[in-house]
C-alpha atoms as a PDB file:
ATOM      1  CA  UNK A   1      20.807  14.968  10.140  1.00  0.00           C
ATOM      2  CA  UNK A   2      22.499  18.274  11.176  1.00  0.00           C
ATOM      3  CA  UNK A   3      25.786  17.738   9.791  1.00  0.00           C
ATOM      4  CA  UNK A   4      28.526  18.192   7.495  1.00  0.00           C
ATOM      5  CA  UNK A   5      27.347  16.275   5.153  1.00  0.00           C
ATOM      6  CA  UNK A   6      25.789  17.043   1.790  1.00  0.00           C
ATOM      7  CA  UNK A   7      25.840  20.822   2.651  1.00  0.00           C
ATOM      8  CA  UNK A   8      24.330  22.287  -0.169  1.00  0.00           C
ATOM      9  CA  UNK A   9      21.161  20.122   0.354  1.00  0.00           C
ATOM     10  CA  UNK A  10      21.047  21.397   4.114  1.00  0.00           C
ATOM     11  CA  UNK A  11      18.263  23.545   3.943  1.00  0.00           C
ATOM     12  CA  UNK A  12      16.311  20.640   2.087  1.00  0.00           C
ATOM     13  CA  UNK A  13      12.942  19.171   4.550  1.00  0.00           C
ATOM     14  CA  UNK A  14      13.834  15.358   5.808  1.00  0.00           C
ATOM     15  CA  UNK A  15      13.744  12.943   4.471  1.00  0.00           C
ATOM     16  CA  UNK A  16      15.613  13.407   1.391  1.00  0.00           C
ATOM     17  CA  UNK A  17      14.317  11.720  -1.657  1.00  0.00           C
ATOM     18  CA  UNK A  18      16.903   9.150  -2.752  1.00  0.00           C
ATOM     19  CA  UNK A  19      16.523   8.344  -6.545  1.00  0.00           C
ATOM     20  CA  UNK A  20      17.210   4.571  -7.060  1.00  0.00           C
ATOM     21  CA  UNK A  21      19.025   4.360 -10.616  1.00  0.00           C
ATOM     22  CA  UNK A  22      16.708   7.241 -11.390  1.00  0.00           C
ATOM     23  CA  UNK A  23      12.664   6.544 -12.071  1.00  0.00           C
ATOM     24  CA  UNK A  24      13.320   3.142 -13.064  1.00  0.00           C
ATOM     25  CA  UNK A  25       9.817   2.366 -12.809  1.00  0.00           C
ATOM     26  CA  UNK A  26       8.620   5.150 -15.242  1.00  0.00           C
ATOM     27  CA  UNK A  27      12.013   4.558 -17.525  1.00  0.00           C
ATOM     28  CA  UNK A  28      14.770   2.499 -17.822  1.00  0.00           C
ATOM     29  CA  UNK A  29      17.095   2.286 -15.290  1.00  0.00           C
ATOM     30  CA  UNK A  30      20.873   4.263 -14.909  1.00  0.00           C
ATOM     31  CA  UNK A  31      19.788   6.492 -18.345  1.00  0.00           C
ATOM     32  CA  UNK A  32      19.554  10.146 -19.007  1.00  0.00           C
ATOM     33  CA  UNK A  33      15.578   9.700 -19.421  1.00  0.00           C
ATOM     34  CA  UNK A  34      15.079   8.096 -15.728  1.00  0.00           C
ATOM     35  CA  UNK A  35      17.903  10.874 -14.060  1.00  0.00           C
ATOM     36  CA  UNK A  36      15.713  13.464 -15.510  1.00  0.00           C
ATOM     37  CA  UNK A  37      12.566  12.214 -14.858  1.00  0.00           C
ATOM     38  CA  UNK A  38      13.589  12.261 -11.031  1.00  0.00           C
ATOM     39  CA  UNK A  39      14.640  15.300 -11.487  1.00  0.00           C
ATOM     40  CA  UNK A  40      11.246  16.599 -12.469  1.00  0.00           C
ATOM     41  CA  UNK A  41       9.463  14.384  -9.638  1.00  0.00           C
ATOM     42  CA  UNK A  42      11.608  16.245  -7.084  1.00  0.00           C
ATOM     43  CA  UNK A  43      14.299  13.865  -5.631  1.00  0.00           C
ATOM     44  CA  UNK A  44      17.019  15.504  -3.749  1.00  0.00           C
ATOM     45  CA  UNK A  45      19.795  12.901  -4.603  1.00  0.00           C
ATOM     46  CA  UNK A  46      20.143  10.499  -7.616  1.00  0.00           C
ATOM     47  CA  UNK A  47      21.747   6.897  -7.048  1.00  0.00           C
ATOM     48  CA  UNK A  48      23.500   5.333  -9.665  1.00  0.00           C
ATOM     49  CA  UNK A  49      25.749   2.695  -9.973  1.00  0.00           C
ATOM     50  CA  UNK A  50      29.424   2.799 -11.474  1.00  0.00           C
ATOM     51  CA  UNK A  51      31.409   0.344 -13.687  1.00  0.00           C
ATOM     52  CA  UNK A  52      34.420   1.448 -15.831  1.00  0.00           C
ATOM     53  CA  UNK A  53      34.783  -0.099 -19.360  1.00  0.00           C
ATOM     54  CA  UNK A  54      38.298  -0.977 -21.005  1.00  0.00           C
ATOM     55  CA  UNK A  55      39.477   2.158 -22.013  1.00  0.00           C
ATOM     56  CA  UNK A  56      38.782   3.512 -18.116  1.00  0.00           C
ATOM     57  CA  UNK A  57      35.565   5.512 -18.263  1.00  0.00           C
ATOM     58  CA  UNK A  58      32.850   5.625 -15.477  1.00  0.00           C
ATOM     59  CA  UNK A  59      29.718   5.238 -16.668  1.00  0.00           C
ATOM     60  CA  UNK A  60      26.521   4.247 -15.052  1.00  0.00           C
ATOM     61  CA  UNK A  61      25.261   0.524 -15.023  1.00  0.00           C
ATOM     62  CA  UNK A  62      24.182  -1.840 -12.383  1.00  0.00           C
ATOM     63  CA  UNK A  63      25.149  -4.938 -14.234  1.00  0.00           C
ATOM     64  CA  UNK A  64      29.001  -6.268 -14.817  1.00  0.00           C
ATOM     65  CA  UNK A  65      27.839  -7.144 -18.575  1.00  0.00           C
ATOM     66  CA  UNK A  66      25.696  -4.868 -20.103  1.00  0.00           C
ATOM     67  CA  UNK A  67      23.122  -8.202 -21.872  1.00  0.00           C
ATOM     68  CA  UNK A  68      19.787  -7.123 -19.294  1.00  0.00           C
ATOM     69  CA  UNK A  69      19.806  -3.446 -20.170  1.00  0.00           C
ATOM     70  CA  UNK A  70      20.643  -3.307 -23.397  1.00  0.00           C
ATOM     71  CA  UNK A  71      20.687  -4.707 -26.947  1.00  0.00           C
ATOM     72  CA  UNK A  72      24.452  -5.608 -26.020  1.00  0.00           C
ATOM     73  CA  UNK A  73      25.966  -8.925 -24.764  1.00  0.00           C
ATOM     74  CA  UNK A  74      29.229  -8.961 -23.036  1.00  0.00           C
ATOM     75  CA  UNK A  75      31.192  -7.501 -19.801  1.00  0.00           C
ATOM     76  CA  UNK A  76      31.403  -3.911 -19.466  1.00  0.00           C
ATOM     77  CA  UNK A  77      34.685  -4.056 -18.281  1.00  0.00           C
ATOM     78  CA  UNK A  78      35.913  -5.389 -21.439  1.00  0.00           C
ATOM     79  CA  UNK A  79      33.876  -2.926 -23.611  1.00  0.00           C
ATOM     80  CA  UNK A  80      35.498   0.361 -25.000  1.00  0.00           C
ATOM     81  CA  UNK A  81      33.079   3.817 -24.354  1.00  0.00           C
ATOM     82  CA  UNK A  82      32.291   4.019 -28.389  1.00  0.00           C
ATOM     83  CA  UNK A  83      31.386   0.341 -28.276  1.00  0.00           C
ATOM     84  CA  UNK A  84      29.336   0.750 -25.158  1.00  0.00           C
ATOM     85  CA  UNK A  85      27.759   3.735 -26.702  1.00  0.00           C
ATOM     86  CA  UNK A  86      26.524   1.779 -29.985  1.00  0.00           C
ATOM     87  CA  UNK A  87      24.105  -0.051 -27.470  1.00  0.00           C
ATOM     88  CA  UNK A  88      20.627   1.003 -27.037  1.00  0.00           C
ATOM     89  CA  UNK A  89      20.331   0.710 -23.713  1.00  0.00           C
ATOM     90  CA  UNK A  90      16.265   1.630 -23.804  1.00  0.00           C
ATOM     91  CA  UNK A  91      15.663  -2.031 -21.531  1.00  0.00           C
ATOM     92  CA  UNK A  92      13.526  -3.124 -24.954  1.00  0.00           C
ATOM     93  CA  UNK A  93      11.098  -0.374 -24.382  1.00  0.00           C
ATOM     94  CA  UNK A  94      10.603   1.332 -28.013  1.00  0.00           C
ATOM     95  CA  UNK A  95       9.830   4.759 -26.304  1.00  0.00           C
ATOM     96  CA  UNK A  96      13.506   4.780 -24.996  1.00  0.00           C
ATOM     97  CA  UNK A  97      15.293   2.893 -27.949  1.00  0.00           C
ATOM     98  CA  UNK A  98      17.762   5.955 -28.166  1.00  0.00           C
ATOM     99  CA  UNK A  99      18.797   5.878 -24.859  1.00  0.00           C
ATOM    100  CA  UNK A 100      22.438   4.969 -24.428  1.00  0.00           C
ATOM    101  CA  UNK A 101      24.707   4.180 -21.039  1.00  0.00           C
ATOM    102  CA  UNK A 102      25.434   7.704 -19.907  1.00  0.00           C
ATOM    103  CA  UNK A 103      29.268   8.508 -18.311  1.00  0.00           C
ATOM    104  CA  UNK A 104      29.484   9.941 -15.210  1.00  0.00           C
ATOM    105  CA  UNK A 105      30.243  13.262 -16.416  1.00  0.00           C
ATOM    106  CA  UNK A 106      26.494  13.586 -18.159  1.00  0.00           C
ATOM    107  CA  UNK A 107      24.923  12.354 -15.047  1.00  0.00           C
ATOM    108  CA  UNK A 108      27.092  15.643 -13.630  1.00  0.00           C
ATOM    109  CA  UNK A 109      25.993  17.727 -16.117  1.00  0.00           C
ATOM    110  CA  UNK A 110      22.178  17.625 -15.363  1.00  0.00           C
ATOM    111  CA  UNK A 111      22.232  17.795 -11.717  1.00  0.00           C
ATOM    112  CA  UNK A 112      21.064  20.946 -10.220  1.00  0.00           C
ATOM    113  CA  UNK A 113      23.276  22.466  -8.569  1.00  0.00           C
ATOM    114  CA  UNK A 114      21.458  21.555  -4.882  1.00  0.00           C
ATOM    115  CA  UNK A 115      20.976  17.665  -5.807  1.00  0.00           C
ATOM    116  CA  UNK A 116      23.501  15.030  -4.708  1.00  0.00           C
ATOM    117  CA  UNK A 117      24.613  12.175  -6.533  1.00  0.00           C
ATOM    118  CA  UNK A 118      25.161   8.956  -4.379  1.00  0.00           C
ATOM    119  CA  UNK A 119      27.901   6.157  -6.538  1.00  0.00           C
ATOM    120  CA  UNK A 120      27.611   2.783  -5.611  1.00  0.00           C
ATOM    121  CA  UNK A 121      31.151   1.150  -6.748  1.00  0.00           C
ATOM    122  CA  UNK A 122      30.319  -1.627  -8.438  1.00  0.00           C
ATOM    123  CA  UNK A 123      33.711  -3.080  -8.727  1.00  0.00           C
ATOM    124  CA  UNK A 124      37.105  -3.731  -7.211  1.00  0.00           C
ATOM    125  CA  UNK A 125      38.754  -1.581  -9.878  1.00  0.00           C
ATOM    126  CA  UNK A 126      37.847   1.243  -7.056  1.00  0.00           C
ATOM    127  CA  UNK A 127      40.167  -0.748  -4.940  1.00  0.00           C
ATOM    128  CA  UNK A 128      42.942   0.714  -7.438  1.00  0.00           C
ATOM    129  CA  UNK A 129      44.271   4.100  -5.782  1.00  0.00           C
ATOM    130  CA  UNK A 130      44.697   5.387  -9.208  1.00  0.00           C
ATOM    131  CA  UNK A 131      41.189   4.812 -10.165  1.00  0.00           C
ATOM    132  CA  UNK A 132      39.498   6.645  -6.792  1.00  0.00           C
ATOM    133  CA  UNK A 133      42.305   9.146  -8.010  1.00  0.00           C
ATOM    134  CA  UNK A 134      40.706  10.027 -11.038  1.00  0.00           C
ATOM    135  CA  UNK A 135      37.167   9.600  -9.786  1.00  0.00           C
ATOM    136  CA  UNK A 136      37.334  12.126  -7.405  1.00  0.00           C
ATOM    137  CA  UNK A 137      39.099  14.564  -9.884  1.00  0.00           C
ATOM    138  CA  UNK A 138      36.489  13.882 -12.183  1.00  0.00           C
ATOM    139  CA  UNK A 139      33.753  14.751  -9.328  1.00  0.00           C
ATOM    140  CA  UNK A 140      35.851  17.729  -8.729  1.00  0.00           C
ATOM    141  CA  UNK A 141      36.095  19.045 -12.428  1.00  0.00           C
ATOM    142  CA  UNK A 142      32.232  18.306 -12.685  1.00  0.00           C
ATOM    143  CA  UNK A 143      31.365  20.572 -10.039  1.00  0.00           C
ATOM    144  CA  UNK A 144      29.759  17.983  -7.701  1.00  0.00           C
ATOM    145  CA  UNK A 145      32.267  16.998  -5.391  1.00  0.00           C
ATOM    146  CA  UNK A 146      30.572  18.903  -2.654  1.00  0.00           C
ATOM    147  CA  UNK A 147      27.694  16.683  -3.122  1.00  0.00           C
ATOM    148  CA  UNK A 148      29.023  13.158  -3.610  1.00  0.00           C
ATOM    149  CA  UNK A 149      28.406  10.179  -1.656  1.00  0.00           C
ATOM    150  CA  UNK A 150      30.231   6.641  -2.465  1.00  0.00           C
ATOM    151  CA  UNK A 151      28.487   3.652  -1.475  1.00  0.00           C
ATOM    152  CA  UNK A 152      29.160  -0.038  -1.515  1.00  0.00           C
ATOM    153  CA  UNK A 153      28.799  -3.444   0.213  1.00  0.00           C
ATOM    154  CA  UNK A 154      32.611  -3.324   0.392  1.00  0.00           C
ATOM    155  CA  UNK A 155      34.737  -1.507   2.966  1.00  0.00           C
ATOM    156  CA  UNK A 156      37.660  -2.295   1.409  1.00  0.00           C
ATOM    157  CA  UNK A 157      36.142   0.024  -1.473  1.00  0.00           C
ATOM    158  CA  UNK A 158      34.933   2.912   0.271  1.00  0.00           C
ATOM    159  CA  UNK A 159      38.176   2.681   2.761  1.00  0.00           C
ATOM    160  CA  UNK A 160      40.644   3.181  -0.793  1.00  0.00           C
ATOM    161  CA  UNK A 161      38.540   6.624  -1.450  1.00  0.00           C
ATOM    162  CA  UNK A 162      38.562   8.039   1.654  1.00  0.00           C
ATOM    163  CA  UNK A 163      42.065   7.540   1.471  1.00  0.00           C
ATOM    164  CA  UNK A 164      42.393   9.742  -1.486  1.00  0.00           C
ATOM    165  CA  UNK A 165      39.283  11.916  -0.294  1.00  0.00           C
ATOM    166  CA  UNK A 166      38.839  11.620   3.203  1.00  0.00           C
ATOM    167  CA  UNK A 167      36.138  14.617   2.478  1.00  0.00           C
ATOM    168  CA  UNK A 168      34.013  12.375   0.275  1.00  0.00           C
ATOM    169  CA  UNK A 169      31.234  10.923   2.549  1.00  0.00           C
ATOM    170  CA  UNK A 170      31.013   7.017   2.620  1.00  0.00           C
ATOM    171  CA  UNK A 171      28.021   4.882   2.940  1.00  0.00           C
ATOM    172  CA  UNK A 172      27.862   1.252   3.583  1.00  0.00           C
ATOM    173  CA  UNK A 173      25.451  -1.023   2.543  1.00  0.00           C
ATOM    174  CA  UNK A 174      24.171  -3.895   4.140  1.00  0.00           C
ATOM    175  CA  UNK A 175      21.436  -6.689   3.848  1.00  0.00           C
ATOM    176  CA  UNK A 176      22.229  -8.674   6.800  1.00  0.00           C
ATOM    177  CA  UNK A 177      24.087  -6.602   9.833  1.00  0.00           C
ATOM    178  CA  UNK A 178      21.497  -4.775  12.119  1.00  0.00           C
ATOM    179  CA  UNK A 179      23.805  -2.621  13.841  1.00  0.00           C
ATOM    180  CA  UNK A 180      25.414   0.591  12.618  1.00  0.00           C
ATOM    181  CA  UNK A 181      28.539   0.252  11.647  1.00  0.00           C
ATOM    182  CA  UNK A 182      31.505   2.891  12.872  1.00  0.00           C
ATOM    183  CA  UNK A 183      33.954   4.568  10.230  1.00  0.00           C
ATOM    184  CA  UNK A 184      31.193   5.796   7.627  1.00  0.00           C
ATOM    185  CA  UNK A 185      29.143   8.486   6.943  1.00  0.00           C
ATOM    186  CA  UNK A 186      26.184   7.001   5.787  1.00  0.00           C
ATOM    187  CA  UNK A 187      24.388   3.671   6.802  1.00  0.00           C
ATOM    188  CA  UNK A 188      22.166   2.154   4.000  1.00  0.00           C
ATOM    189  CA  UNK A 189      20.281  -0.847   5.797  1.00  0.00           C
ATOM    190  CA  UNK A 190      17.891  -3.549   4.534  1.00  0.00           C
ATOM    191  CA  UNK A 191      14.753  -1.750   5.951  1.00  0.00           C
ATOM    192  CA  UNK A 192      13.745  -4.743   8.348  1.00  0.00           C
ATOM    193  CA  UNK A 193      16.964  -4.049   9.867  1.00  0.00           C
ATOM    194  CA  UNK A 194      15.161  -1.322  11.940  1.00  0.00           C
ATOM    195  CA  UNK A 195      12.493  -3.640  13.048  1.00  0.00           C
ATOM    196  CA  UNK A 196      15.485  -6.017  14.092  1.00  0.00           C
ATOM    197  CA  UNK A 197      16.895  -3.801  16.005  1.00  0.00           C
ATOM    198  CA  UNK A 198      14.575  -0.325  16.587  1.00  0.00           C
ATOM    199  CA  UNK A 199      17.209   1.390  18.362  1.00  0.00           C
ATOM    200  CA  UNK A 200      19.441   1.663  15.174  1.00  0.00           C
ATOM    201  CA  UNK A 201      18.671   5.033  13.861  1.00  0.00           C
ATOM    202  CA  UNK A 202      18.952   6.777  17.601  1.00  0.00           C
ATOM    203  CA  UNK A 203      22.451   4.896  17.956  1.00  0.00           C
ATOM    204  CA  UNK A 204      23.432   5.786  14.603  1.00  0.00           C
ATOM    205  CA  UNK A 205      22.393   9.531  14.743  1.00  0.00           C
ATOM    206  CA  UNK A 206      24.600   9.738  18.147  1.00  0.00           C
ATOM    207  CA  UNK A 207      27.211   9.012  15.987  1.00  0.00           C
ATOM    208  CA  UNK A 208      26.220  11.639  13.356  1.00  0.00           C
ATOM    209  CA  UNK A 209      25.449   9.532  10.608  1.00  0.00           C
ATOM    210  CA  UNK A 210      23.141   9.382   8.012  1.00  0.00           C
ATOM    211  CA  UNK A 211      20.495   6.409   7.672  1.00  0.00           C
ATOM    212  CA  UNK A 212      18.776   5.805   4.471  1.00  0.00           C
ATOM    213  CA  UNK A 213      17.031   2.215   4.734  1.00  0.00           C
ATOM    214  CA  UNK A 214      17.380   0.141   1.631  1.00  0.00           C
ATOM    215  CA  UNK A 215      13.529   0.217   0.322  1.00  0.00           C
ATOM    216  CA  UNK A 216      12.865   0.602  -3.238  1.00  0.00           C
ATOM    217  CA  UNK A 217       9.073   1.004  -2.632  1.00  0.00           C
ATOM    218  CA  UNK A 218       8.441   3.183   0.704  1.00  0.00           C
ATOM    219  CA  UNK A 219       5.424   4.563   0.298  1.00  0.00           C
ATOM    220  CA  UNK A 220       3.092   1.843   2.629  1.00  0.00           C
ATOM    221  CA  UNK A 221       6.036   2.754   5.473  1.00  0.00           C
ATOM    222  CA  UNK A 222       6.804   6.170   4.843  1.00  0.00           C
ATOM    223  CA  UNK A 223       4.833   7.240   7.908  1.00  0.00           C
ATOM    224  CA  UNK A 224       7.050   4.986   9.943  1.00  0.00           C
ATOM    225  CA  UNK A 225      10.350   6.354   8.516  1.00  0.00           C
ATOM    226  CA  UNK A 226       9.187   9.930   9.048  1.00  0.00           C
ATOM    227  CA  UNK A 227       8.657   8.439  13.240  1.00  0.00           C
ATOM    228  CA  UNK A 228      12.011   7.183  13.335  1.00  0.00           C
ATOM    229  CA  UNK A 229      13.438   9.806  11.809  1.00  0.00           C
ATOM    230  CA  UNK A 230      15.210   8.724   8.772  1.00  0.00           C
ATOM    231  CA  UNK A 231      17.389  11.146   6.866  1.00  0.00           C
ATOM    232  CA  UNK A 232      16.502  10.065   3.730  1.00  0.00           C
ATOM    233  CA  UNK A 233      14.375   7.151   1.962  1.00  0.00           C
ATOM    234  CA  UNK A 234      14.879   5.122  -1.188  1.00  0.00           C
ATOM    235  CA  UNK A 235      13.093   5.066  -3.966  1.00  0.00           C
ATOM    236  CA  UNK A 236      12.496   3.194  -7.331  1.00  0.00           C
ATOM    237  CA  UNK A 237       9.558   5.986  -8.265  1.00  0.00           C
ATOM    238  CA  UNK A 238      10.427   9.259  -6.614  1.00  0.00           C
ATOM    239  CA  UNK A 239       7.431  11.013  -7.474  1.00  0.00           C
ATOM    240  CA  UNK A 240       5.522   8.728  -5.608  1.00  0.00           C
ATOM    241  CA  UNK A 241       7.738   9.245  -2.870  1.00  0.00           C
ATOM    242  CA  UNK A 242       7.133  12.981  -2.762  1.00  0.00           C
ATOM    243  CA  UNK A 243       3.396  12.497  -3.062  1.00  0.00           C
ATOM    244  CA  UNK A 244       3.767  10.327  -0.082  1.00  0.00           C
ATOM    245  CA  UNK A 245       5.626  13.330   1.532  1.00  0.00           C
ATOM    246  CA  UNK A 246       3.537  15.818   0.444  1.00  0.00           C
ATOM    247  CA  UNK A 247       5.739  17.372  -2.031  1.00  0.00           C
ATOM    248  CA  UNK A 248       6.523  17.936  -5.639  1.00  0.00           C
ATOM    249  CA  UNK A 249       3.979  17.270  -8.814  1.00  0.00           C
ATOM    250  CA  UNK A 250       0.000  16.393  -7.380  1.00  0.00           C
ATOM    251  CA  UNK A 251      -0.804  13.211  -8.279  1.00  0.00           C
ATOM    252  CA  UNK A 252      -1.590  12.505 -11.980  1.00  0.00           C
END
């Protein structure tokens, strides 16, 4: 995709290598460990998924209650930071038994400075104009503004950011619709979508926007995303990804 978007990862070869919640098949998903371990395997942007907890902080976690990831029970939104950070959050794995639920702004803080971080908001707090308010001058105080991409199932949720940061690229997520849908940046499609309808990508691209099918283990189809031309794929292990591409660490 020649546009706008994502600019510092322009020069990067397509497809980019989306991180999904890190390596969480090597480590435990949405923690330090599996952001860093894609890191090393050479993905371009890292997915992760935002909640806030009661006292207003983003941090990373799929869940709305924190009892599959962690040695915690209870929702996240009614969870303080300092009580959220007492939880191991190492998915029962001994290995990882000190990993906690990292904030947003360590996330930040690792990324190179030509990897993207893609937010999926996870609730309707980011519905709130005051909360996209502070999100976006917490991407902007991080450094990583530049390279941020909100996604969600919910319009209504991307629609309140871009109405505080009409710069931030959106990218809607579907399981079900197989046609691109206007007013976004970024189209994140159940991958038989395409086989639904094959014409998706080239309608989509007319448009100028960014398709990243929604396939957590691409490597049996990576030759066929590379024919349609998808901007970026999804993955669960990104180093198997870039094996599949031909890039990063040689197979172990």
């Amino acid at each position: 995709m020649k546009t706008a978007i994502l600019a510092p990862l322009a020069s990067k070869p397509r497809p980019l290598i989306v991180a999904h919640r890190g390596n969480k098949a090597l480590c435990p998903e949405n923690t330090l460990a599996a952001f860093r371990r894609a890191l090393e395997d050479g993905a371009d942007i890292i997915e992760t998924d935002l909640h806030l907890t009661a006292d207003g902080a983003f941090v990373c976690i799929h869940d709305e209650t924190v009892d599959r990831t962690t040695d915690g029970h209870g929702p996240v939104a009614r969870m303080t930071l300092a009580e959220i950070r007492r939880l191991s959050a190492g998915y029962g794995r001994k290995e990882f038994e000190a990993e906690r639920i990292p904030g947003l702004g360590e996330l930040a803080a690792i990324l190179p400075k030509d990897v993207g971080i893609a937010l999926e908001l996870k609730t309707d707090r980011f519905l709130e104009e005051a909360v996209c308010r502070r999100l976006v001058s917490e991407l902007e105080g991080y450094g990583v503004r530049d390279r941020s991409i909100v996604l969600s199932f919910s319009m209504a949720r991307l629609g309140a950011v871009k109405r505080v940061a009409p710069d931030i690229p959106a990218g809607w997520i579907t399981f079900r619709n197989p046609w691109p849908l206007r007013g976004v940046e970024l189209l994140g499609l159940l991958w038989p979508l395409l086989i639904v309808n094959p014409l998706y990508i080239e309608i989509a691209h007319r448009r100028g926007q960014f398709v990243c099918p929604l396939d957590p283990s691409p490597v049996s189809r990576m030759g066929i995303y590379r024919l349609l031309g998808c901007d970026a794929v999804l993955s669960d292990d990104p180093g198997r990804a870039a094996r599949a591409l031909k890039r990063g660490r040689p197979d172990p």
